[in-house]
PDB file of N, CA and C in Angstrom:
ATOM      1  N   UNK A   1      64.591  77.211  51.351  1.00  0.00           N
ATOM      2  CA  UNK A   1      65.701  76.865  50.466  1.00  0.00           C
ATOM      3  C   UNK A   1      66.409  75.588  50.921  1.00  0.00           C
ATOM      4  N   UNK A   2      66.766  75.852  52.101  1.00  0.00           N
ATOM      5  CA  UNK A   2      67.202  74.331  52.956  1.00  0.00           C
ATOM      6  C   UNK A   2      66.539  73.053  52.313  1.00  0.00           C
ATOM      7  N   UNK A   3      65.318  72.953  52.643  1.00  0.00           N
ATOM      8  CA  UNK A   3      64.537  71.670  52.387  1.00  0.00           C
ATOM      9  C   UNK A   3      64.322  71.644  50.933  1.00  0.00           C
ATOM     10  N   UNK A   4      64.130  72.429  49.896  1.00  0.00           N
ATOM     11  CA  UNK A   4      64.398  72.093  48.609  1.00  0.00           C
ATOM     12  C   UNK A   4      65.627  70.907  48.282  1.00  0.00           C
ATOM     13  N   UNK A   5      66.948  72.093  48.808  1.00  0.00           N
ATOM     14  CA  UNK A   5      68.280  71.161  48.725  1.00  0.00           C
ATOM     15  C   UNK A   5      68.276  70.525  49.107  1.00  0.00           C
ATOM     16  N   UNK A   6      67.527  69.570  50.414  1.00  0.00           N
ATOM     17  CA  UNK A   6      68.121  68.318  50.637  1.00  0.00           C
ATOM     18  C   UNK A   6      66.819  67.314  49.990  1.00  0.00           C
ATOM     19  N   UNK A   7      66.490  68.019  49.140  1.00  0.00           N
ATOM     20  CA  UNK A   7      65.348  67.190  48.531  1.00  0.00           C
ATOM     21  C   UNK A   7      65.857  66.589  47.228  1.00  0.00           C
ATOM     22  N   UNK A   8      67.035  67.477  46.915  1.00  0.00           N
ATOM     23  CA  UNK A   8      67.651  67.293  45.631  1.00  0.00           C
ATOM     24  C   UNK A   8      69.122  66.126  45.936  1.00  0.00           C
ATOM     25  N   UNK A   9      69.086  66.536  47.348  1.00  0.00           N
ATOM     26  CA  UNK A   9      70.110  65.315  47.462  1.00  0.00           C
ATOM     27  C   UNK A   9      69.700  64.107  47.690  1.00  0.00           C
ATOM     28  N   UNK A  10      68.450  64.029  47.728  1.00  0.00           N
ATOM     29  CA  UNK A  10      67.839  62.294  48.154  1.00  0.00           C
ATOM     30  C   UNK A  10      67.471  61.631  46.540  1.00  0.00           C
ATOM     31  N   UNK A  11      66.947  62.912  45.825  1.00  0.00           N
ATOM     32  CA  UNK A  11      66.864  62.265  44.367  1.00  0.00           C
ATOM     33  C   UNK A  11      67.828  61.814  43.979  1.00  0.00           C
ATOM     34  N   UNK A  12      69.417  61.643  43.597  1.00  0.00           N
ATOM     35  CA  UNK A  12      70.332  61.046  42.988  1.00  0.00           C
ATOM     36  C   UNK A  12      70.542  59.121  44.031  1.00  0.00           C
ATOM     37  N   UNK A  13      69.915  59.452  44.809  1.00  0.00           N
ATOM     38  CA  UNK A  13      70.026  57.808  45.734  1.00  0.00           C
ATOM     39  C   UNK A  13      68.666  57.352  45.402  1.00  0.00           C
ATOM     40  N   UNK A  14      67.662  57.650  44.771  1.00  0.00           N
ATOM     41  CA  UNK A  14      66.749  57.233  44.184  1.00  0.00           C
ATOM     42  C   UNK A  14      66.906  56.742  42.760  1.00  0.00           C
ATOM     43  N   UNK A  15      67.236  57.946  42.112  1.00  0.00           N
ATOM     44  CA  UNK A  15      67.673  56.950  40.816  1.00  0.00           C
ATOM     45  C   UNK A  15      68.614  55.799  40.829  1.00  0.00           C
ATOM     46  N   UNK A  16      69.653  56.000  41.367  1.00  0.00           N
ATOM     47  CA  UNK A  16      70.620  55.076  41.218  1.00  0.00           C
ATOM     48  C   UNK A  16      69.635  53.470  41.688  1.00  0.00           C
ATOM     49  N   UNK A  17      68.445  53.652  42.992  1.00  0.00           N
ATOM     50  CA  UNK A  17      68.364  52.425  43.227  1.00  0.00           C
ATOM     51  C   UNK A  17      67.480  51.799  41.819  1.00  0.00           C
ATOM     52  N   UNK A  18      66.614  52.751  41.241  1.00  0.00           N
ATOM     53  CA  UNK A  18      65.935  52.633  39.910  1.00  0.00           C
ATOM     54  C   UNK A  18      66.932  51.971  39.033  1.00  0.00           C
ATOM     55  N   UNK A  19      68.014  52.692  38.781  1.00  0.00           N
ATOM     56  CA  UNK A  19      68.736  52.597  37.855  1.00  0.00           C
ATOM     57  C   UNK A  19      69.619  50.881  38.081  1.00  0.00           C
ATOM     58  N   UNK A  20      69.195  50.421  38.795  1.00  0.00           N
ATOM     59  CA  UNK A  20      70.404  48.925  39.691  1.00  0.00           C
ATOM     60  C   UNK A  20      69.267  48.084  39.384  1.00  0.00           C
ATOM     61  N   UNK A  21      67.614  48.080  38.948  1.00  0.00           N
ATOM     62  CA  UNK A  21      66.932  47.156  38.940  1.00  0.00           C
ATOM     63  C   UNK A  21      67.127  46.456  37.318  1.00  0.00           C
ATOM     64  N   UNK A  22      66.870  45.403  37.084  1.00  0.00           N
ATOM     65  CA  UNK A  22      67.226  44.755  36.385  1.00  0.00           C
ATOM     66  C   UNK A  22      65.936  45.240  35.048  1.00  0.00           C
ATOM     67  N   UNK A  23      66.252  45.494  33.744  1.00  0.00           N
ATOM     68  CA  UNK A  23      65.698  45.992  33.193  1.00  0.00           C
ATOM     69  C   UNK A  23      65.333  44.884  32.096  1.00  0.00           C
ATOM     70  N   UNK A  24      64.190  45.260  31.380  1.00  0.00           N
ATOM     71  CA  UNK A  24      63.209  44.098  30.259  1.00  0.00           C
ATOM     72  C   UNK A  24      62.817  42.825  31.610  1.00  0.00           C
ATOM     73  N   UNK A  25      62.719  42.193  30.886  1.00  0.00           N
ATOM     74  CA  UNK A  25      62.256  40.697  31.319  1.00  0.00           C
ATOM     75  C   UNK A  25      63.313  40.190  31.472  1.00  0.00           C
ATOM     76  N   UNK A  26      63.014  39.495  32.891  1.00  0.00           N
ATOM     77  CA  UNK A  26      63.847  38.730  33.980  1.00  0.00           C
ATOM     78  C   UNK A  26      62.990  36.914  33.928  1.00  0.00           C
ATOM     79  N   UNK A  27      64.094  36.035  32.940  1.00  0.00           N
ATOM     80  CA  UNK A  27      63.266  35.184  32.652  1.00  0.00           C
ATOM     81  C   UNK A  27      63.349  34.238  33.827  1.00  0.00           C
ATOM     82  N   UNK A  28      62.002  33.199  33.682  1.00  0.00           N
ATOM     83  CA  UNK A  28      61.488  32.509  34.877  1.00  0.00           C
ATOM     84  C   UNK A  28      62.145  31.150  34.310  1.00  0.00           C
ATOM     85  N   UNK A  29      63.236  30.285  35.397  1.00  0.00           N
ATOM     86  CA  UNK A  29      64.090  29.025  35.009  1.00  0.00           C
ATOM     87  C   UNK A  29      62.953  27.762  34.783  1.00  0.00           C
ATOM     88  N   UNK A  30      62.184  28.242  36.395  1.00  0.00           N
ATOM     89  CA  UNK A  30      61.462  26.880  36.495  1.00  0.00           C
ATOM     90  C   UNK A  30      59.664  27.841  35.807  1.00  0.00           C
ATOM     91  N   UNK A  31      59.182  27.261  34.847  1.00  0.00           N
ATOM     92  CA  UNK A  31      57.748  27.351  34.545  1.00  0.00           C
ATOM     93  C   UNK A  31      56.689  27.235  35.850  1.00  0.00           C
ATOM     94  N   UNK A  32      55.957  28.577  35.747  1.00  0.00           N
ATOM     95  CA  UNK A  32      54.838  28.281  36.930  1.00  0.00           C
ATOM     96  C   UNK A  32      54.007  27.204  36.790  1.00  0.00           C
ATOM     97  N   UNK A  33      53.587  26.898  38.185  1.00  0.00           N
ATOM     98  CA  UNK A  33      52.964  25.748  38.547  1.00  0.00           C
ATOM     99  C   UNK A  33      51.234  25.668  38.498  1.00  0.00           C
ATOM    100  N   UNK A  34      50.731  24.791  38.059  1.00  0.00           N
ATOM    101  CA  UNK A  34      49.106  24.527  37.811  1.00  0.00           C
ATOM    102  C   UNK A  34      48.725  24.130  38.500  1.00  0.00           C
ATOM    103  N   UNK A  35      48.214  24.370  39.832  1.00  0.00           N
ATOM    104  CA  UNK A  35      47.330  23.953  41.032  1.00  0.00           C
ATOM    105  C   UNK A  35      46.280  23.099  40.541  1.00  0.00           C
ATOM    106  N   UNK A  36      45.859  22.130  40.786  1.00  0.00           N
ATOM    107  CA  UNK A  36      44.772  21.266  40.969  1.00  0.00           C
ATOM    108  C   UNK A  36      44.608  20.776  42.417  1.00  0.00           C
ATOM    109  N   UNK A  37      43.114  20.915  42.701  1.00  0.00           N
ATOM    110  CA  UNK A  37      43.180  19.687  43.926  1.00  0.00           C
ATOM    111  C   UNK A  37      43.177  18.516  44.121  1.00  0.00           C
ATOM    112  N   UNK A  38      44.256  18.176  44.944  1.00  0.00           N
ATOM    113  CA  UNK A  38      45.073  17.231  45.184  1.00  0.00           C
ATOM    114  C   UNK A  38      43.667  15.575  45.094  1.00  0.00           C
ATOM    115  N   UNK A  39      43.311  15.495  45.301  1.00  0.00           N
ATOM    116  CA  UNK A  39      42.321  14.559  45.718  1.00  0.00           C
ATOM    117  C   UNK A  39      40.910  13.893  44.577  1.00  0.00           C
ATOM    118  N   UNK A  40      41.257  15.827  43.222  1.00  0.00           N
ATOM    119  CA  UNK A  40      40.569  15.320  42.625  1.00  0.00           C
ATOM    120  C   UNK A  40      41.626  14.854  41.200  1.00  0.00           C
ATOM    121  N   UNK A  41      42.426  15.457  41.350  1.00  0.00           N
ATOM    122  CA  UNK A  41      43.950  15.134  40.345  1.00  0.00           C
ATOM    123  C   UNK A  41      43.941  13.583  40.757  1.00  0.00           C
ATOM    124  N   UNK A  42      44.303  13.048  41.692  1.00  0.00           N
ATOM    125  CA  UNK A  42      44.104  11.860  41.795  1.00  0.00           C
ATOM    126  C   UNK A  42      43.523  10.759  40.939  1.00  0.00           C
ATOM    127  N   UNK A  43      42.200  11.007  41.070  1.00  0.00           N
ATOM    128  CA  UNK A  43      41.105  10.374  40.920  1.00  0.00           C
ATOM    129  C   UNK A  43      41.024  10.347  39.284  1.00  0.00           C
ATOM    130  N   UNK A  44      41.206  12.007  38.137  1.00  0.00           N
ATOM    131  CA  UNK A  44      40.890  12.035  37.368  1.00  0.00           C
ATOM    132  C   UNK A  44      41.674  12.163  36.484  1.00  0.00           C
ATOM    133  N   UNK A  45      42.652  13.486  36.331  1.00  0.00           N
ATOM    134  CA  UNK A  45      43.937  13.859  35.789  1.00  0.00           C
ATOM    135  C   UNK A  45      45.177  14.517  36.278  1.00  0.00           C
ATOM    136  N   UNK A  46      46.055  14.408  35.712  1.00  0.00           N
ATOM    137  CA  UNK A  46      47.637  14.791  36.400  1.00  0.00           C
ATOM    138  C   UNK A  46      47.605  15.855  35.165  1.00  0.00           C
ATOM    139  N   UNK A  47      48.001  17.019  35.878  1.00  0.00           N
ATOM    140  CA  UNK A  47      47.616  18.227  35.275  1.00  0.00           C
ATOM    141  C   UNK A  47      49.578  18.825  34.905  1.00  0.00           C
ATOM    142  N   UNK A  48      49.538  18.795  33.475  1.00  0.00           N
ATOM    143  CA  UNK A  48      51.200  18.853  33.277  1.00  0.00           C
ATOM    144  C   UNK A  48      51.345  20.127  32.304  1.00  0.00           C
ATOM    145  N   UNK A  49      52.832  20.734  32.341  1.00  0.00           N
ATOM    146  CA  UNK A  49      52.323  22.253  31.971  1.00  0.00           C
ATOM    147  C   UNK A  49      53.092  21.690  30.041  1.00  0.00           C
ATOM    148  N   UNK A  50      52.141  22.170  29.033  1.00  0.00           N
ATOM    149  CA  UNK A  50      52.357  21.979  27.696  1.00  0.00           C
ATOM    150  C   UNK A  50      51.397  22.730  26.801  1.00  0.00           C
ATOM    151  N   UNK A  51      51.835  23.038  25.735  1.00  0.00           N
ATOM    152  CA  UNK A  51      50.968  24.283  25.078  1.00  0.00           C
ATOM    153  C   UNK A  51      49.396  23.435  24.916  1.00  0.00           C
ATOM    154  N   UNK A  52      48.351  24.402  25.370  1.00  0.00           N
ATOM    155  CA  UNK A  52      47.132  23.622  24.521  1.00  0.00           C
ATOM    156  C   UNK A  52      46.133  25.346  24.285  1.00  0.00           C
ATOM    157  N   UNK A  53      45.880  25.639  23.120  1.00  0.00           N
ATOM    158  CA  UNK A  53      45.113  26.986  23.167  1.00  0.00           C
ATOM    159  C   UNK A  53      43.950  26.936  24.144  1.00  0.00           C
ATOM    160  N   UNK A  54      44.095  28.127  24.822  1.00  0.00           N
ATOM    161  CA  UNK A  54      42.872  28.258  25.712  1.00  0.00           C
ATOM    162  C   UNK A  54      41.784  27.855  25.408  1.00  0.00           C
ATOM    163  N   UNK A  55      41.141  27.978  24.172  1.00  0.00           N
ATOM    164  CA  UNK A  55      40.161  27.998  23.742  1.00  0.00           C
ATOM    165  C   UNK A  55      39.459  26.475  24.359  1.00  0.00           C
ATOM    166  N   UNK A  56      40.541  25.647  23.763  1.00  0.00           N
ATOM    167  CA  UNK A  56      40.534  23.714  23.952  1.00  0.00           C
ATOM    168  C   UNK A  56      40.497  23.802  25.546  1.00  0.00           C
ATOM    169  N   UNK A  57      40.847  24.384  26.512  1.00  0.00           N
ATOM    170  CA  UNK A  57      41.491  24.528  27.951  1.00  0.00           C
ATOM    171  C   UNK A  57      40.115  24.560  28.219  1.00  0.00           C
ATOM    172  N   UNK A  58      39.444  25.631  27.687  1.00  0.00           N
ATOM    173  CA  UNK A  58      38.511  26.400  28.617  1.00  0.00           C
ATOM    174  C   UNK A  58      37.046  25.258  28.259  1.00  0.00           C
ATOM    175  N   UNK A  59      37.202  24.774  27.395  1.00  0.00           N
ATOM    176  CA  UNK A  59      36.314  23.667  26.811  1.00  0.00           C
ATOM    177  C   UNK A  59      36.098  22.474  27.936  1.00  0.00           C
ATOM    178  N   UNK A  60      37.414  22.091  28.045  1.00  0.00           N
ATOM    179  CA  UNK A  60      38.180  21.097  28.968  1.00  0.00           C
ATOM    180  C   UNK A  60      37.273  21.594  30.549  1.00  0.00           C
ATOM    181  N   UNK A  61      37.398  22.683  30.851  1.00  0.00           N
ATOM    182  CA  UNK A  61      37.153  22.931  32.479  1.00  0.00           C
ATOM    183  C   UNK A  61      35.444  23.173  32.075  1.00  0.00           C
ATOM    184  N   UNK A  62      34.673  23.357  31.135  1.00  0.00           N
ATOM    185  CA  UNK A  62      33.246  23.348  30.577  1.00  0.00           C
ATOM    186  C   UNK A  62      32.420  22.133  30.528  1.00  0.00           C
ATOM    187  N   UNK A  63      33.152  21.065  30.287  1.00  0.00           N
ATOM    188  CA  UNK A  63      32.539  19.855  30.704  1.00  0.00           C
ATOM    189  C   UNK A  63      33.041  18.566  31.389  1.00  0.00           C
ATOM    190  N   UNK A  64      33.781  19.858  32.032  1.00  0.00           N
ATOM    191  CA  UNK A  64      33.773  18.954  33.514  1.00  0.00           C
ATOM    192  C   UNK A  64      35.257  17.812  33.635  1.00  0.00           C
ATOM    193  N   UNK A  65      35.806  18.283  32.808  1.00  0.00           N
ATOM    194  CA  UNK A  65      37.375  17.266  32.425  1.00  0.00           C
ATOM    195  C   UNK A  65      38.012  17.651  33.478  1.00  0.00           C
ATOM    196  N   UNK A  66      38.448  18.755  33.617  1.00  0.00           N
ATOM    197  CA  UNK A  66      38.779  19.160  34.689  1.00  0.00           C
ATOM    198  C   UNK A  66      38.074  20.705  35.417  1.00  0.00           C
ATOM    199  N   UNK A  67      38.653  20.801  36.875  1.00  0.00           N
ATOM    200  CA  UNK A  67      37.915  21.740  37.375  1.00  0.00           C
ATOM    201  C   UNK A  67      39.141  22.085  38.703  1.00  0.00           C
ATOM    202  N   UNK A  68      38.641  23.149  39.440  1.00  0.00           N
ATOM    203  CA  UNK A  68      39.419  23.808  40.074  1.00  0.00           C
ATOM    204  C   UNK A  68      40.887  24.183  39.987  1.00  0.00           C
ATOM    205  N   UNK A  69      41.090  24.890  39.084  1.00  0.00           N
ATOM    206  CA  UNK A  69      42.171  25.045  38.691  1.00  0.00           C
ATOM    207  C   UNK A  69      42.698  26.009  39.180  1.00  0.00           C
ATOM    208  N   UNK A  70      43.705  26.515  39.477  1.00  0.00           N
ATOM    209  CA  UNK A  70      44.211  27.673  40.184  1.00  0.00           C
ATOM    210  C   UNK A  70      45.837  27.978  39.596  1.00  0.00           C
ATOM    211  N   UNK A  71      46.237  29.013  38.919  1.00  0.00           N
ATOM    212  CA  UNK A  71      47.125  29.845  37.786  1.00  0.00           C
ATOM    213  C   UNK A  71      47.751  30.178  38.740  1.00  0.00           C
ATOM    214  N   UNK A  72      49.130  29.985  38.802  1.00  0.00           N
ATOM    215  CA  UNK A  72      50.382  30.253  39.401  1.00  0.00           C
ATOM    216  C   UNK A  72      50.508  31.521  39.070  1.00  0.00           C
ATOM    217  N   UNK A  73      51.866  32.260  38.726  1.00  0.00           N
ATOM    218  CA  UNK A  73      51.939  33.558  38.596  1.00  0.00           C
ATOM    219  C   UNK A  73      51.531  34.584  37.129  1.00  0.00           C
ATOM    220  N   UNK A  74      52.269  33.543  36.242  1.00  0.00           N
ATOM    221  CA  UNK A  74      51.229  33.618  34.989  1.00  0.00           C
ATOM    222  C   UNK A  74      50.310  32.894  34.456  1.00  0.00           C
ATOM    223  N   UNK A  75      49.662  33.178  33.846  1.00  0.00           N
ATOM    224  CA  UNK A  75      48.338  32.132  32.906  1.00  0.00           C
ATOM    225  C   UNK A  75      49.359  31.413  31.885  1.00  0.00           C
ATOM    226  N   UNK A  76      49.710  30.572  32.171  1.00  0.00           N
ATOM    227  CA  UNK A  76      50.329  29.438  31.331  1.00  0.00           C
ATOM    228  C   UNK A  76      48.885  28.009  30.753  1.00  0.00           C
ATOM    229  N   UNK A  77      49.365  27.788  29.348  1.00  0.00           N
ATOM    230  CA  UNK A  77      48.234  26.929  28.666  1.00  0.00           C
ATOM    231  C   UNK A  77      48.823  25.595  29.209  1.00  0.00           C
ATOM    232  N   UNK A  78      48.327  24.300  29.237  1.00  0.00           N
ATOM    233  CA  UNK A  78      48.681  23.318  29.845  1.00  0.00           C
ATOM    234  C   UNK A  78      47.882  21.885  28.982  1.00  0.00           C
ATOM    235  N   UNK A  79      48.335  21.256  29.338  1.00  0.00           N
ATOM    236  CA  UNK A  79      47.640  19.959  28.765  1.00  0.00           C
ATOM    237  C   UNK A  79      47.241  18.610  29.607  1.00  0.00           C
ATOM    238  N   UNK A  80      46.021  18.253  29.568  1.00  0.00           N
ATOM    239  CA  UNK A  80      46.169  17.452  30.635  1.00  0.00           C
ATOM    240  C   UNK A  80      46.190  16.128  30.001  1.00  0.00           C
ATOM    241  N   UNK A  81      46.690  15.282  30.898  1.00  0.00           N
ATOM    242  CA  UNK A  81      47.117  13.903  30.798  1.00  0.00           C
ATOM    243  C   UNK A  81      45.928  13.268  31.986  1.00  0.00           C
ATOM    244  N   UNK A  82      45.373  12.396  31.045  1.00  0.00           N
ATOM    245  CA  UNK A  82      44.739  11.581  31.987  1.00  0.00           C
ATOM    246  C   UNK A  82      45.371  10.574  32.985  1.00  0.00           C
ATOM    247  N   UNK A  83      44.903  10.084  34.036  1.00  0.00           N
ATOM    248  CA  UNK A  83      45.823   9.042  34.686  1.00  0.00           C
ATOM    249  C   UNK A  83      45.993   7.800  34.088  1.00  0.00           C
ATOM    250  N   UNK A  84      45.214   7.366  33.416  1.00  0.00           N
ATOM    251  CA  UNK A  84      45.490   5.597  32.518  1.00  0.00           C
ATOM    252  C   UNK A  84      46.372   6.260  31.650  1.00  0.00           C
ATOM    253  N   UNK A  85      46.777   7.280  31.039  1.00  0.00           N
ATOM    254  CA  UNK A  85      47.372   7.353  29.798  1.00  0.00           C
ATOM    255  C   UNK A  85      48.653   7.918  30.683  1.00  0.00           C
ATOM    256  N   UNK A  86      48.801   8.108  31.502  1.00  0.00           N
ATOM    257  CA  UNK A  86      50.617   8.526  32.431  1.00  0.00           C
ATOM    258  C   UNK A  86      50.847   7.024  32.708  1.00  0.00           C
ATOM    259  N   UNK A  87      49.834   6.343  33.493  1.00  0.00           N
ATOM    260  CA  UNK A  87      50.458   4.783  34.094  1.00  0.00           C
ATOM    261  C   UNK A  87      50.543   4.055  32.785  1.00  0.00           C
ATOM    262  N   UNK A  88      50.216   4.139  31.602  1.00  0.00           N
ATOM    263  CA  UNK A  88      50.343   3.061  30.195  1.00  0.00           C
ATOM    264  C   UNK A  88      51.775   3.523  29.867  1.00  0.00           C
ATOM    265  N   UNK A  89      52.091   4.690  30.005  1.00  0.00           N
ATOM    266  CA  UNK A  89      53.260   5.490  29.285  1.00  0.00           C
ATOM    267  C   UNK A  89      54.266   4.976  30.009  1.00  0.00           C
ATOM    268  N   UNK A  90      54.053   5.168  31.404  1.00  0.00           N
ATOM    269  CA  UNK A  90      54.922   4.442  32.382  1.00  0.00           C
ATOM    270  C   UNK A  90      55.307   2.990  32.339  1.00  0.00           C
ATOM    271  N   UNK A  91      54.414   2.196  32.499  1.00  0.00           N
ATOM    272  CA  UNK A  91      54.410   0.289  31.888  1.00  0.00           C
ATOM    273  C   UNK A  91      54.785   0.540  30.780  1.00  0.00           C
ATOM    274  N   UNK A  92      55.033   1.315  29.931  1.00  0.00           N
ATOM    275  CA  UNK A  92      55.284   1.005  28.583  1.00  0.00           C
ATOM    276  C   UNK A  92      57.149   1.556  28.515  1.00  0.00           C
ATOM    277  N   UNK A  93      57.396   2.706  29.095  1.00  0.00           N
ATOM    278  CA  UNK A  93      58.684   2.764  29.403  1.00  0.00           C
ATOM    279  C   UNK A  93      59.780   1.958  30.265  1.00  0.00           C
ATOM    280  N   UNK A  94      58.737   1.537  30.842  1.00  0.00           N
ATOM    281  CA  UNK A  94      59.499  -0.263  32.173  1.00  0.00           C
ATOM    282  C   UNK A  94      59.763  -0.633  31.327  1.00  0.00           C
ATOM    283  N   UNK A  95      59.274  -1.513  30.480  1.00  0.00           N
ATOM    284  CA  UNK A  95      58.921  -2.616  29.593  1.00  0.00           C
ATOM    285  C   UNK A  95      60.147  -2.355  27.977  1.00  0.00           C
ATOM    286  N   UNK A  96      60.603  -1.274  27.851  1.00  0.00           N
ATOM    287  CA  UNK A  96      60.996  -0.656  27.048  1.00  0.00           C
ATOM    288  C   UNK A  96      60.700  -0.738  25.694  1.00  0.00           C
ATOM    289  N   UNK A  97      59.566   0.086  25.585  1.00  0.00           N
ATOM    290  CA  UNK A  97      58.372  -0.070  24.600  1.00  0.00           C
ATOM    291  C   UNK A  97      58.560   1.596  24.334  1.00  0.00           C
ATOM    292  N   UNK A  98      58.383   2.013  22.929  1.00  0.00           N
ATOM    293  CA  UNK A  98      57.568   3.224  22.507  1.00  0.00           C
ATOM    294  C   UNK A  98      56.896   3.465  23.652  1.00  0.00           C
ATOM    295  N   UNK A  99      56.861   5.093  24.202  1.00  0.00           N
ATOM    296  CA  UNK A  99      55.683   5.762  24.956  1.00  0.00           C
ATOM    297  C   UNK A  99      55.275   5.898  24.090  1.00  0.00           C
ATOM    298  N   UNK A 100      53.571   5.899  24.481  1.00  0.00           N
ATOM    299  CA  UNK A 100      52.863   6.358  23.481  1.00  0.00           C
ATOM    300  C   UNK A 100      52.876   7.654  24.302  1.00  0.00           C
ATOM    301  N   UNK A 101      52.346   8.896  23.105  1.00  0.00           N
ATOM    302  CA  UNK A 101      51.728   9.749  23.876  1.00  0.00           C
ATOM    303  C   UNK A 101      50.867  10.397  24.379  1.00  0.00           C
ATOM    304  N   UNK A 102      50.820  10.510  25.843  1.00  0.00           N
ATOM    305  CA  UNK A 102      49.601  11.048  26.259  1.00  0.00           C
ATOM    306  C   UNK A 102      48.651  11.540  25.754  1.00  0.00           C
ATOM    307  N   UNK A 103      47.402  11.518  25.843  1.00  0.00           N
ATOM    308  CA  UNK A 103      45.947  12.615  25.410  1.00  0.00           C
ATOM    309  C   UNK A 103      45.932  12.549  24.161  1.00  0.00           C
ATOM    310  N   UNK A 104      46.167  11.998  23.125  1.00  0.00           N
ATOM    311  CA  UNK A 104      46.450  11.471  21.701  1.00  0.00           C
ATOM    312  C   UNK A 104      46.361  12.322  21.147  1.00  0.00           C
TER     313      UNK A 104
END
């Protein structure tokens, strides 16, 4: 009987800690991050987070546009920007010109 009752007294400090967690969706400020390696981002594309349907994504990492990609905490869709088309956007914002935009 003892150990029943103090079994019943540990349940009400259980719920309560249940009951203190923050309930629905706890939204994320900063958007997860799209790993590329560093060396080949460089070389090919600057990998920036913007809607593109998977479908186009998965096309993209199929022939070879990009590759090694690695998904932060969620699978977020992304768009990549090539590097001539970030440095044109850039000279073109110095210059104070229309950006064009990236990946057309």
């Amino acid at each position: 009987m003892q150990q029943e009752k103090s079994c019943l007294e540990k349940m009400p400090e259980e719920r309560k800690k249940s009951e203190a967690a923050p309930k629905g969706r706890t939204e994320n400020k900063e958007p997860p991050k799209v790993l590329v390696q560093k060396e080949w981002a460089d070389k090919h594309a600057i990998l920036l987070m913007f809607d593109l349907p998977s479908r186009k994504f998965k096309k993209l990492v199929e022939d070879g546009s990009i590759r090694s990609v690695k998904w932060g905490e969620k699978r977020q869709s992304s768009r990549i920007y090539k590097v001539e088309d970030v440095e044109n956007a850039l000279q073109a914002k110095a210059e104070g010109k229309k950006v064009p935009r990236p990946g057309g």
